[in-house]
N, C-alpha and C. Protein backbone atom coordinates (compact mmCIF):
# COMPACT_ATOMS: atom_id res chain seq x y z
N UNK A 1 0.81 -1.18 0.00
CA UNK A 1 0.00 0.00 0.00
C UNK A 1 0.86 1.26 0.00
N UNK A 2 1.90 1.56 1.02
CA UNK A 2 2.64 2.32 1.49
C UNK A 2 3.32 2.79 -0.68
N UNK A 3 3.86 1.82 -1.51
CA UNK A 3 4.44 1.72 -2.45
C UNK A 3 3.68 2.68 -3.94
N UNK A 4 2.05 2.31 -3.60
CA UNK A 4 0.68 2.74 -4.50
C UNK A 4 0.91 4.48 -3.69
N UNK A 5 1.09 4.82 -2.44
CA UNK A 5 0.77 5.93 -1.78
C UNK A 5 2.22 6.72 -2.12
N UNK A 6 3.28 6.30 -2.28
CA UNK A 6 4.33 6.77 -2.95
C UNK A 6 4.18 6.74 -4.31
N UNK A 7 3.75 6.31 -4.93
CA UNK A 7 3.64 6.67 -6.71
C UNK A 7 2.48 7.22 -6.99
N UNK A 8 1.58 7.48 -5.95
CA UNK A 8 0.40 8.12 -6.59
C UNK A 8 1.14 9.68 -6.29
N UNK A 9 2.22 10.06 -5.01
CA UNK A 9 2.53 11.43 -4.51
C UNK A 9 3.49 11.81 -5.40
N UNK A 10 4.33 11.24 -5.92
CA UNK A 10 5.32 11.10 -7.01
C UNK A 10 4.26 11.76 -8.21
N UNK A 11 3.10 11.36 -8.78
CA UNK A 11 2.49 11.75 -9.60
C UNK A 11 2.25 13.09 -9.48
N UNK A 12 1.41 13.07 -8.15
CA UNK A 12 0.95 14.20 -8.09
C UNK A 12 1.88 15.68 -8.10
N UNK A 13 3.09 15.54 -7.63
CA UNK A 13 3.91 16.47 -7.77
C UNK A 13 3.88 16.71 -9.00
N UNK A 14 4.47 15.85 -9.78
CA UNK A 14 5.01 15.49 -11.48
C UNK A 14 3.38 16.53 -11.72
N UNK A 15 2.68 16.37 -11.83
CA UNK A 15 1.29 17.13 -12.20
C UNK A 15 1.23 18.60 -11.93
N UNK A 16 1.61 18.92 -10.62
CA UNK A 16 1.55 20.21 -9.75
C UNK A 16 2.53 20.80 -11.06
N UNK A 17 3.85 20.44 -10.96
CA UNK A 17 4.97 21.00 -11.92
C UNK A 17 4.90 21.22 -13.17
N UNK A 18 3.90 20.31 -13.48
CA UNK A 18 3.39 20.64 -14.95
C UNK A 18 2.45 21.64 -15.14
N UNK A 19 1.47 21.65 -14.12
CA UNK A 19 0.45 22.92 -14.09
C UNK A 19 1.25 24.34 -14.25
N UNK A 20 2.14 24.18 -12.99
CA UNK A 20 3.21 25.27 -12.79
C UNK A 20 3.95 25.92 -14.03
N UNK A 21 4.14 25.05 -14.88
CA UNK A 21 5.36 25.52 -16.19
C UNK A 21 3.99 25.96 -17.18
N UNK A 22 3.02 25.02 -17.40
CA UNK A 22 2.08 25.53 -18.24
C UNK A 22 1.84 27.05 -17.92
N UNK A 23 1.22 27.19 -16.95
CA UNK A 23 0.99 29.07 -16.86
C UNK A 23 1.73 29.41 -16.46
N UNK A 24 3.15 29.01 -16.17
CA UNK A 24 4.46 30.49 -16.73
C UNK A 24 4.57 30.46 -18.12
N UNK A 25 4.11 29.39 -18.90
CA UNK A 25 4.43 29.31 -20.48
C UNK A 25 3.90 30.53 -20.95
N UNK A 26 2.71 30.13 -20.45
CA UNK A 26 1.27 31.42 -21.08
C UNK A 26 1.59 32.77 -20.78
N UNK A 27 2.10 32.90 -19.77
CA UNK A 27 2.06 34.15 -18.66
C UNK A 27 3.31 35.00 -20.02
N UNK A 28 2.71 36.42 -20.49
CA UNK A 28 3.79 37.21 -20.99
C UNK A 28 4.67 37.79 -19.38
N UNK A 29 5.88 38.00 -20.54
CA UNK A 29 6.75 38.57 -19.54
C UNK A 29 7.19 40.06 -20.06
N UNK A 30 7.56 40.90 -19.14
CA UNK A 30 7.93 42.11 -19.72
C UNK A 30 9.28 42.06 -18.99
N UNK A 31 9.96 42.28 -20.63
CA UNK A 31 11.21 42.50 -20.17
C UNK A 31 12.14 44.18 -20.75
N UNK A 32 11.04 45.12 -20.69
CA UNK A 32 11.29 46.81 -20.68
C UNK A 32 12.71 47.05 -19.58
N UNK A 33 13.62 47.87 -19.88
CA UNK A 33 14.46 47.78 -19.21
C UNK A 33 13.75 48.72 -17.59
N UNK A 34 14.34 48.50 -16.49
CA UNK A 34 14.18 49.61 -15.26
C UNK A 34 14.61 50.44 -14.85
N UNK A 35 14.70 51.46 -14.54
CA UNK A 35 15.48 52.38 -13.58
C UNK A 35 15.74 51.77 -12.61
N UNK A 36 16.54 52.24 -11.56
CA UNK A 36 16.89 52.22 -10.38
C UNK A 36 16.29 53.46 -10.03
N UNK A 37 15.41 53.40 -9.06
CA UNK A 37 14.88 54.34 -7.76
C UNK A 37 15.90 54.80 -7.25
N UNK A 38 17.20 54.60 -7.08
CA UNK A 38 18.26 54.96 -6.15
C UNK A 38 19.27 56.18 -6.59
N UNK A 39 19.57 57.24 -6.03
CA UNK A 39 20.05 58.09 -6.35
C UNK A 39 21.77 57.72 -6.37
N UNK A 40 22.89 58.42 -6.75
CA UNK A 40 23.94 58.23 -6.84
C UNK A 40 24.32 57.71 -5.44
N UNK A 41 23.95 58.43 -4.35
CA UNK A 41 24.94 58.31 -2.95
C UNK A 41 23.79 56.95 -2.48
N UNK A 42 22.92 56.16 -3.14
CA UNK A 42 22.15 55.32 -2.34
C UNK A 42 20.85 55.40 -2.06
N UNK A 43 20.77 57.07 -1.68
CA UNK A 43 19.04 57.54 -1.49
C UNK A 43 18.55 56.77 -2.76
N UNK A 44 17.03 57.54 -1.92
CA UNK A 44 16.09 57.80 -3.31
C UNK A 44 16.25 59.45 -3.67
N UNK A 45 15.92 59.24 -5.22
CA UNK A 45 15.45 60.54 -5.58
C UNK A 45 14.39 61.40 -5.74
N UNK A 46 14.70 62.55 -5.32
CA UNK A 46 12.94 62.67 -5.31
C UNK A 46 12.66 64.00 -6.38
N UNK A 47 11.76 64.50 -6.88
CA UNK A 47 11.64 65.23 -7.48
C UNK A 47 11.16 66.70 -6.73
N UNK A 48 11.27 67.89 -7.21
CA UNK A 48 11.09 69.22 -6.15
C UNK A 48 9.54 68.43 -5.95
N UNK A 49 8.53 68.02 -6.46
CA UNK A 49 7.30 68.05 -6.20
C UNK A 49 7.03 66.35 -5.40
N UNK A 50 8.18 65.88 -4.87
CA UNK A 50 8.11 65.09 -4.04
C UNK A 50 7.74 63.45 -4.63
N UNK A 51 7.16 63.23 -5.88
CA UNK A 51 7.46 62.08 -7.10
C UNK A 51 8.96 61.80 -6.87
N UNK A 52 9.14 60.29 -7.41
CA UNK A 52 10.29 60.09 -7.50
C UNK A 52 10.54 60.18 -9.28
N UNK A 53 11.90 60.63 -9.09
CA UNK A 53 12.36 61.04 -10.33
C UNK A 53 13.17 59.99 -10.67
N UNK A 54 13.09 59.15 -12.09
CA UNK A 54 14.24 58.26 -12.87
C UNK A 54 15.09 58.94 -13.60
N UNK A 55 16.52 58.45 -13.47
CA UNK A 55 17.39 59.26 -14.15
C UNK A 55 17.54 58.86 -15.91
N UNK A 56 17.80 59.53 -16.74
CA UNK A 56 17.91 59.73 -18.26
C UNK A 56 18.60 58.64 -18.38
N UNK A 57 18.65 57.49 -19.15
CA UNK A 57 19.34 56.44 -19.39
C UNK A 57 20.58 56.65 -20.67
N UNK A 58 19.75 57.70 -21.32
CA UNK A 58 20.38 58.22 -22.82
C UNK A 58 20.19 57.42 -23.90
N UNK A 59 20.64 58.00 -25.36
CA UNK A 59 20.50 57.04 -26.41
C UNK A 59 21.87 56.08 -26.52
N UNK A 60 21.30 54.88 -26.28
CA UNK A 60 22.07 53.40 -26.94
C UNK A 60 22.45 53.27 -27.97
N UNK A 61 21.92 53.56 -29.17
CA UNK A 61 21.74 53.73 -30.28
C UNK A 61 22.73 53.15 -30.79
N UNK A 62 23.76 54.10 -30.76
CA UNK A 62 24.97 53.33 -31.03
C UNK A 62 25.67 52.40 -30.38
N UNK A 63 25.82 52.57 -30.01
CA UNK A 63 26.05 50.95 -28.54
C UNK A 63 25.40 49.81 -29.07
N UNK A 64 24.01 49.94 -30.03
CA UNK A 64 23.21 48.61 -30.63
C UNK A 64 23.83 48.48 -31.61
N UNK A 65 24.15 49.45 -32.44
CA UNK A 65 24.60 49.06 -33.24
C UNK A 65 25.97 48.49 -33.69
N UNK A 66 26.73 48.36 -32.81
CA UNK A 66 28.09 47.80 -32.82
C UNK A 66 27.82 46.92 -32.24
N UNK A 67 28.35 45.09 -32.54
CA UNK A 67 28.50 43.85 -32.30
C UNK A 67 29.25 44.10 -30.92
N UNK A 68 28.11 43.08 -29.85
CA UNK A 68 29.20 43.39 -28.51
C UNK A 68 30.67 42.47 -28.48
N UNK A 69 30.56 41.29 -28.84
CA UNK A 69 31.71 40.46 -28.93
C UNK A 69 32.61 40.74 -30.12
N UNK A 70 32.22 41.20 -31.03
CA UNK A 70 33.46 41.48 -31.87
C UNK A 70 34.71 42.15 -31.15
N UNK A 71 35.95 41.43 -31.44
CA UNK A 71 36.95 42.57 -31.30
C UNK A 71 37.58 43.75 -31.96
N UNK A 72 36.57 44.35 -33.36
CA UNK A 72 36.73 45.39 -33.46
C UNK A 72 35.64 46.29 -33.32
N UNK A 73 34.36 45.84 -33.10
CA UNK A 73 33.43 46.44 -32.41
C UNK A 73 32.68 47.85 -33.59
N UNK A 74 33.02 47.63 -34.63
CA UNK A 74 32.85 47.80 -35.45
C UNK A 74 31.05 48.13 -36.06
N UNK A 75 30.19 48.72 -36.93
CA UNK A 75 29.08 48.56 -37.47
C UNK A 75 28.94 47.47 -38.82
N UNK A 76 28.08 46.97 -38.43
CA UNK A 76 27.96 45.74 -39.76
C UNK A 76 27.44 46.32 -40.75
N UNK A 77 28.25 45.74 -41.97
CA UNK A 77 27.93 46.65 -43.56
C UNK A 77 28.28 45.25 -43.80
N UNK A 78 27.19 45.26 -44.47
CA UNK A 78 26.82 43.83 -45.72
C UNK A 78 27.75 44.02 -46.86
N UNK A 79 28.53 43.02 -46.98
CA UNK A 79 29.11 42.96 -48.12
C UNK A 79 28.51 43.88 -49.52
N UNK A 80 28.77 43.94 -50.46
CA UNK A 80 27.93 44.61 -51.94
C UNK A 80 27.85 43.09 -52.89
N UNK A 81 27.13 43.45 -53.26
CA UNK A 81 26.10 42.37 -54.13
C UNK A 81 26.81 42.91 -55.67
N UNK A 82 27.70 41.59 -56.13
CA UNK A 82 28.26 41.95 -57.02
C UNK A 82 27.07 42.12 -58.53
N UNK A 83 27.10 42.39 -59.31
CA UNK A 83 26.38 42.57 -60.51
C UNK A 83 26.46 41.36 -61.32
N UNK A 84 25.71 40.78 -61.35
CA UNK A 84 25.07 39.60 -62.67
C UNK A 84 25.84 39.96 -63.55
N UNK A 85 26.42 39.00 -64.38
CA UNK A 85 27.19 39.11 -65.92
C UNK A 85 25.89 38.68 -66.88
N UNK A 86 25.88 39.80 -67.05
CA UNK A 86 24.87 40.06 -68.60
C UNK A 86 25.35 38.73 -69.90
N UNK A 87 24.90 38.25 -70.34
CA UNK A 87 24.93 37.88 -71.48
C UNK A 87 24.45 38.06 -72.66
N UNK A 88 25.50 37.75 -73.73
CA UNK A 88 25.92 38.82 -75.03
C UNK A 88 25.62 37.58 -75.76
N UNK A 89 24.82 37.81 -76.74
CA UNK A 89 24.55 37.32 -77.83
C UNK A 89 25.72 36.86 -78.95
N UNK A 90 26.62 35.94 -79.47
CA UNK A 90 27.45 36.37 -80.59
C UNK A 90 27.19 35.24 -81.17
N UNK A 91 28.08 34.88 -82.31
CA UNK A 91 28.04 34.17 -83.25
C UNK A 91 28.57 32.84 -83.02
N UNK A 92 28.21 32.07 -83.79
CA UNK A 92 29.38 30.56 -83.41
C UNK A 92 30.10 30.69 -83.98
N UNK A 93 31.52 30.00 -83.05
CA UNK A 93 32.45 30.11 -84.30
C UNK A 93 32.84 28.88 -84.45
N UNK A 94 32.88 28.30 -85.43
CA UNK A 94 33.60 26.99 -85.68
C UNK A 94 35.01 26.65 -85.04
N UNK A 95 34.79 25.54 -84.18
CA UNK A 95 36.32 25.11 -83.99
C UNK A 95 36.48 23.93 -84.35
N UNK A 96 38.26 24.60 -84.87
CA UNK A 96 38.99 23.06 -85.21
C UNK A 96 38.84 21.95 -84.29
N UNK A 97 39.20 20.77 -85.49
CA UNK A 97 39.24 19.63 -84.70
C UNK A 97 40.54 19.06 -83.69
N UNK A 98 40.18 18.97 -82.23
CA UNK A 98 41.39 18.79 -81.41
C UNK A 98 42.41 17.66 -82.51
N UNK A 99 43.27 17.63 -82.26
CA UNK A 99 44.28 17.16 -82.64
C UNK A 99 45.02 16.48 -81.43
N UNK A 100 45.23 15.30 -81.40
CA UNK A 100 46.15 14.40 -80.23
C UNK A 100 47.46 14.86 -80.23
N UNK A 101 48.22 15.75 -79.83
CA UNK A 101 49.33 16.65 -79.54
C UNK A 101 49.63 16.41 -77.90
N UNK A 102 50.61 15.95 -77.89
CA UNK A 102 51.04 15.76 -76.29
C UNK A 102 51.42 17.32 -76.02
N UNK A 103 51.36 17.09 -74.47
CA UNK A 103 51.24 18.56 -73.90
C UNK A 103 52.77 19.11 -73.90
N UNK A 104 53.37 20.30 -73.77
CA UNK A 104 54.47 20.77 -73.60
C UNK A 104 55.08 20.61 -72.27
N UNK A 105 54.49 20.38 -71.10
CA UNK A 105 54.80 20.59 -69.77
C UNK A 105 55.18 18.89 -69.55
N UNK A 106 57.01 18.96 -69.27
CA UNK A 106 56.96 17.79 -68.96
C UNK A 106 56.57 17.15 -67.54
N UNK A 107 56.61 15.56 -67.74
CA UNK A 107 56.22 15.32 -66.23
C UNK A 107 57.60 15.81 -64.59
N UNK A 108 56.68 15.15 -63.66
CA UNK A 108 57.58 15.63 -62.64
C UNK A 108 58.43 14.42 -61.93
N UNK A 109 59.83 14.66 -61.83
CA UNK A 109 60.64 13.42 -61.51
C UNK A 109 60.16 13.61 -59.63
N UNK A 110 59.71 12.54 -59.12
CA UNK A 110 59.24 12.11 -57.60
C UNK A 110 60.54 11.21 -57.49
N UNK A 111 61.02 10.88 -57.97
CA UNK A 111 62.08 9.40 -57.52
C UNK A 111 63.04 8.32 -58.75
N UNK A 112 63.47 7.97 -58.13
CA UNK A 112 64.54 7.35 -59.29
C UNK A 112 65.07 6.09 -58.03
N UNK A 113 64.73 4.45 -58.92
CA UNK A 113 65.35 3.44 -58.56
C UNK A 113 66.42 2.97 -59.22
N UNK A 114 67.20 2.62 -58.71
CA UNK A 114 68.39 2.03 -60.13
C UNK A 114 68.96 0.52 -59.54
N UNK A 115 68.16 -0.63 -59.91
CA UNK A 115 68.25 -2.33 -58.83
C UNK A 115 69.51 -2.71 -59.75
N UNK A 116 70.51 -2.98 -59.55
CA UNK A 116 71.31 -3.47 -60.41
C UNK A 116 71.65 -2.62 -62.27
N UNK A 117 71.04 -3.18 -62.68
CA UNK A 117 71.46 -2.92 -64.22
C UNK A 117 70.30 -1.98 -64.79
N UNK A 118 69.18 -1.95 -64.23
CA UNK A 118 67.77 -1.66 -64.20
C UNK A 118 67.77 -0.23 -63.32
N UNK A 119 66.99 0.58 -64.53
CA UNK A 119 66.56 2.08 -63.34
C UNK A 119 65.10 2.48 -63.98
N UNK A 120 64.80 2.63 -62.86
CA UNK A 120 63.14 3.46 -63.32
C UNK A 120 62.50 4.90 -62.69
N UNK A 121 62.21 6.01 -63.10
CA UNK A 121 61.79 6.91 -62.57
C UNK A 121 60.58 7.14 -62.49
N UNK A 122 60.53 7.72 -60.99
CA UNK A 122 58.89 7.96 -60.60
C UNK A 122 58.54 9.12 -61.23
N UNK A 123 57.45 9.55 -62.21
CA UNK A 123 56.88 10.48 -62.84
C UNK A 123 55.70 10.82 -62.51
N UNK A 124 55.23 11.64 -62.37
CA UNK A 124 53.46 12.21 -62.62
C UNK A 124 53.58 13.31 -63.25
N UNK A 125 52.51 13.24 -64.17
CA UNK A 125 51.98 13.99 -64.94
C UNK A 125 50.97 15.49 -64.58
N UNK A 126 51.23 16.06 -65.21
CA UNK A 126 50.72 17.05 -64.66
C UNK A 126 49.31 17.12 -64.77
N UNK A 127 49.07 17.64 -63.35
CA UNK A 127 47.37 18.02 -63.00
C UNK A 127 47.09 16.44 -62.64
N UNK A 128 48.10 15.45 -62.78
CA UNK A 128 47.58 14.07 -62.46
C UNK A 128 47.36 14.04 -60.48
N UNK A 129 46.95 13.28 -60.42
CA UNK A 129 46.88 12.49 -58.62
C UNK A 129 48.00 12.07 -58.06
N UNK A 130 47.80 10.77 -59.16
CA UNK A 130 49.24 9.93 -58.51
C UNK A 130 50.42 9.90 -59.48
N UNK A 131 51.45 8.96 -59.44
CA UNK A 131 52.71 8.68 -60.01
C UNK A 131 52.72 7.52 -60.41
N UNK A 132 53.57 6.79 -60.97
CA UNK A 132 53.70 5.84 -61.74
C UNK A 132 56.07 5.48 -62.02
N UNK A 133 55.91 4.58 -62.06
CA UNK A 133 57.52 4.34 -62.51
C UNK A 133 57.23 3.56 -63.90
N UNK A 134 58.16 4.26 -64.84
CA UNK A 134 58.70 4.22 -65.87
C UNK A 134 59.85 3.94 -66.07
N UNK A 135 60.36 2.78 -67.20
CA UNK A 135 62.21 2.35 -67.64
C UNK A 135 61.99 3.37 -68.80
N UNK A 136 63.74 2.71 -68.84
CA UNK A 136 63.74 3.82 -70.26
C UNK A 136 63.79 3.25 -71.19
N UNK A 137 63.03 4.33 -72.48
CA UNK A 137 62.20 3.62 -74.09
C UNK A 137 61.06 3.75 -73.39
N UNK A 138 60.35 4.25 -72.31
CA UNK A 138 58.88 4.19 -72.57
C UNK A 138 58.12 5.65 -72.58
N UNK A 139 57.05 5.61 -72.67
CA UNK A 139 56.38 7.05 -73.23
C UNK A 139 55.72 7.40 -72.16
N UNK A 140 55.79 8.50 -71.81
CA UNK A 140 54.80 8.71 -70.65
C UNK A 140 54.31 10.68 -70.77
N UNK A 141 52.94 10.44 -71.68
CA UNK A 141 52.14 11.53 -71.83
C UNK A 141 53.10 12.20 -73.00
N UNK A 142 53.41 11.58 -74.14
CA UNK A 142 54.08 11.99 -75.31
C UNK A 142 55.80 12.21 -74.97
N UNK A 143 56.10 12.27 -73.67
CA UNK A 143 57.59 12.16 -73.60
C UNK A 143 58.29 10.79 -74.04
N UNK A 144 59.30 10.41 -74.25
CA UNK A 144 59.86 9.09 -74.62
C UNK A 144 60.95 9.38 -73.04
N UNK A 145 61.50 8.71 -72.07
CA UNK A 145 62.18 8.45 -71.15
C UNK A 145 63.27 7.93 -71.96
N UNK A 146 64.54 8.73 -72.07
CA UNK A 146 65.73 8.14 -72.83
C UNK A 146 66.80 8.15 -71.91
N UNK A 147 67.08 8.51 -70.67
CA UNK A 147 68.07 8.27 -69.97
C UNK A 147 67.67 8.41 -68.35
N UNK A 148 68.43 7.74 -67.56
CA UNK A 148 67.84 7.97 -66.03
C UNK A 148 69.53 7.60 -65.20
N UNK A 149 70.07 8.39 -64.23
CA UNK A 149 71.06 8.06 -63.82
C UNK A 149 70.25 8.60 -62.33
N UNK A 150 71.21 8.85 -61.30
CA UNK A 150 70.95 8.91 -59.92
C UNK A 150 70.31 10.32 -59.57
N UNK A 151 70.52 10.89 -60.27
CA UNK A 151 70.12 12.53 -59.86
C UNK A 151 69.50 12.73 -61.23
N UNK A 152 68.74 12.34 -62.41
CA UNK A 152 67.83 13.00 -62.93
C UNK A 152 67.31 11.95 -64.05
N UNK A 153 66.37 12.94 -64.64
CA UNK A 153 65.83 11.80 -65.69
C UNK A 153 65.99 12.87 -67.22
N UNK A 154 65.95 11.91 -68.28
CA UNK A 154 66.15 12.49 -69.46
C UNK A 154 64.70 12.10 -70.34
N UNK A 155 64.07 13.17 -70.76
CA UNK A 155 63.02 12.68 -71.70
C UNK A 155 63.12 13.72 -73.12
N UNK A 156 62.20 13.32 -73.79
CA UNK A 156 62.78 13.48 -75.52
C UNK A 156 61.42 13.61 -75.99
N UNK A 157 61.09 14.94 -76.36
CA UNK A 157 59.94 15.09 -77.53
C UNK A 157 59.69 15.61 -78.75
N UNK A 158 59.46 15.51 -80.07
CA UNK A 158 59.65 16.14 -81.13
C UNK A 158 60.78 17.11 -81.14
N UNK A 159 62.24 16.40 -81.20
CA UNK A 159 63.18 16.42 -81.45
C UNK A 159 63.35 17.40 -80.22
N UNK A 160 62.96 17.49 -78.99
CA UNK A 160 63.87 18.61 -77.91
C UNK A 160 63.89 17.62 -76.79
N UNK A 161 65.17 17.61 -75.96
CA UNK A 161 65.50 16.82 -75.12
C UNK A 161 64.94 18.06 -73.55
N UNK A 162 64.31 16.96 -72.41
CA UNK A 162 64.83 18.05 -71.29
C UNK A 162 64.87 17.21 -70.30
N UNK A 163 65.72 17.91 -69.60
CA UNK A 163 66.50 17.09 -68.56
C UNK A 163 65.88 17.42 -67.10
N UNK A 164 65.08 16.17 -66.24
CA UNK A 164 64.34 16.70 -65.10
C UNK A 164 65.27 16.28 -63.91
N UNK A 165 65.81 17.24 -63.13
CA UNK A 165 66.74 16.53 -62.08
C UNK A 165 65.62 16.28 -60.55
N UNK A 166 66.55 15.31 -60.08
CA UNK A 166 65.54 14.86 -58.38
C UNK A 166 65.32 15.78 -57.71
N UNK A 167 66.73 16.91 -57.78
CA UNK A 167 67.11 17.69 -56.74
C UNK A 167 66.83 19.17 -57.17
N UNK A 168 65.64 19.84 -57.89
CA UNK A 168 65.41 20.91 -58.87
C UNK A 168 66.67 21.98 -58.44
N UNK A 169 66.65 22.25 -57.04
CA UNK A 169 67.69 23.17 -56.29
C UNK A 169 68.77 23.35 -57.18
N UNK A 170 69.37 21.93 -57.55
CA UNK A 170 70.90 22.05 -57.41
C UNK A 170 70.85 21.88 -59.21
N UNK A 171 69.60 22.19 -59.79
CA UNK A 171 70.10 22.26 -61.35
C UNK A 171 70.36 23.43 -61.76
N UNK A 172 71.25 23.98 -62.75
CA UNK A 172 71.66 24.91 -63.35
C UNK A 172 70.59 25.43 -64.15
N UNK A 173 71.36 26.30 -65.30
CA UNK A 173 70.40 26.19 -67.03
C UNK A 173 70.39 25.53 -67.53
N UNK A 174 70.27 23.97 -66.96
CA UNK A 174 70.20 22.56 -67.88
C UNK A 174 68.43 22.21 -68.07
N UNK A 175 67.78 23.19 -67.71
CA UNK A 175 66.45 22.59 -67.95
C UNK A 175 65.81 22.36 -69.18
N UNK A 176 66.05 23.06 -70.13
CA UNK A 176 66.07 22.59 -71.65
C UNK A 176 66.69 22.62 -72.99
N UNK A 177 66.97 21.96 -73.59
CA UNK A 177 68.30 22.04 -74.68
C UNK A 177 67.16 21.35 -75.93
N UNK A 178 68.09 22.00 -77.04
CA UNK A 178 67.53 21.49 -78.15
C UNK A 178 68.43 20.57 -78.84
N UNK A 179 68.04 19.82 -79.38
CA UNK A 179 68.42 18.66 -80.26
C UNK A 179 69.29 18.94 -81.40
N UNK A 180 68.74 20.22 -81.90
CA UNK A 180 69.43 20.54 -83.13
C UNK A 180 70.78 21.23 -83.26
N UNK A 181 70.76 21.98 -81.46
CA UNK A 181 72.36 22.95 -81.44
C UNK A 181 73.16 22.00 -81.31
């Protein structure tokens, strides 16, 4: 019994508290700022005609309008709203047909193995992700790979050689030579 008389009082609270929050829900609140009744030294103030008098709070104004946490405390100005690009009517123009032309930009030397008799350099291509190892005689993005020693690689395209070293730092004006001088 004692157990029924504890969970029915348990309820009833739980109920009371709910009544309670419901009409503070409802209930408006005014939250107008106040004076203080209190004069500088503590009194009250009173007015010559014996009313109490509130003192002038002044305009905030600006005070609202500057962000309190910013640290430059600054007034907010909205960016400007750049202008729409109009579009212009023109003509078509015919374009040529791409042509399979390897690119001018050679690849980039990442590494160089050399196992015995055997060397291969790590290359990627440009704007590529990853890398890849290449021997030499093979093509990689219209270059031909014609030489690879410890510090650089040699590739060869429509007759111009250029020479990519491991160590870019320590290359000279060896970055491109022509075939024909």
């Amino acid at each position: 019994m004692t157990g029924k008389f504890a969970a029915l009082a348990v309820a009833a609270i739980v109920a009371g508290l709910v009544a309670v929050n419901v009409a503070l829900y409802d209930t408006p609140v005014d939250i107008a700022p106040i004076a203080s009744a209190k004069g500088r030294d503590g009194g009250m103030m009173s007015a010559p005609g014996g009313s109490l008098q509130i003192p002038d709070a002044g305009d905030f104004s600006e005070t609202f309008e500057r962000p309190l946490f910013s640290p430059t405390r600054r007034k907010f100005v909205p960016e400007p709203v750049a202008p729409q690009p109009v579009e212009v009517a023109s003509m078509a123009v015919e374009q040529p047909a791409a042509q399979n032309v390897a690119p001018a930009v050679a690849p980039s030397l990442l590494g160089i193995s050399i196992d015995g008799g055997s060397a291969k350099a790590l290359l990627q291509i440009a704007g590529a992700d990853g890398a890849s190892w290449y021997g030499n005689g093979e093509t990689v993005d219209g270059w031909t790979l014609s030489a690879i020693d410890k510090n650089q690689a040699v590739l060869e395209r429509d007759g111009k050689t250029t020479r990519i070293s491991l160590y870019p730092a320590a290359q000279d004006d060896q970055s491109t030579e022509s075939a024909g001088q």
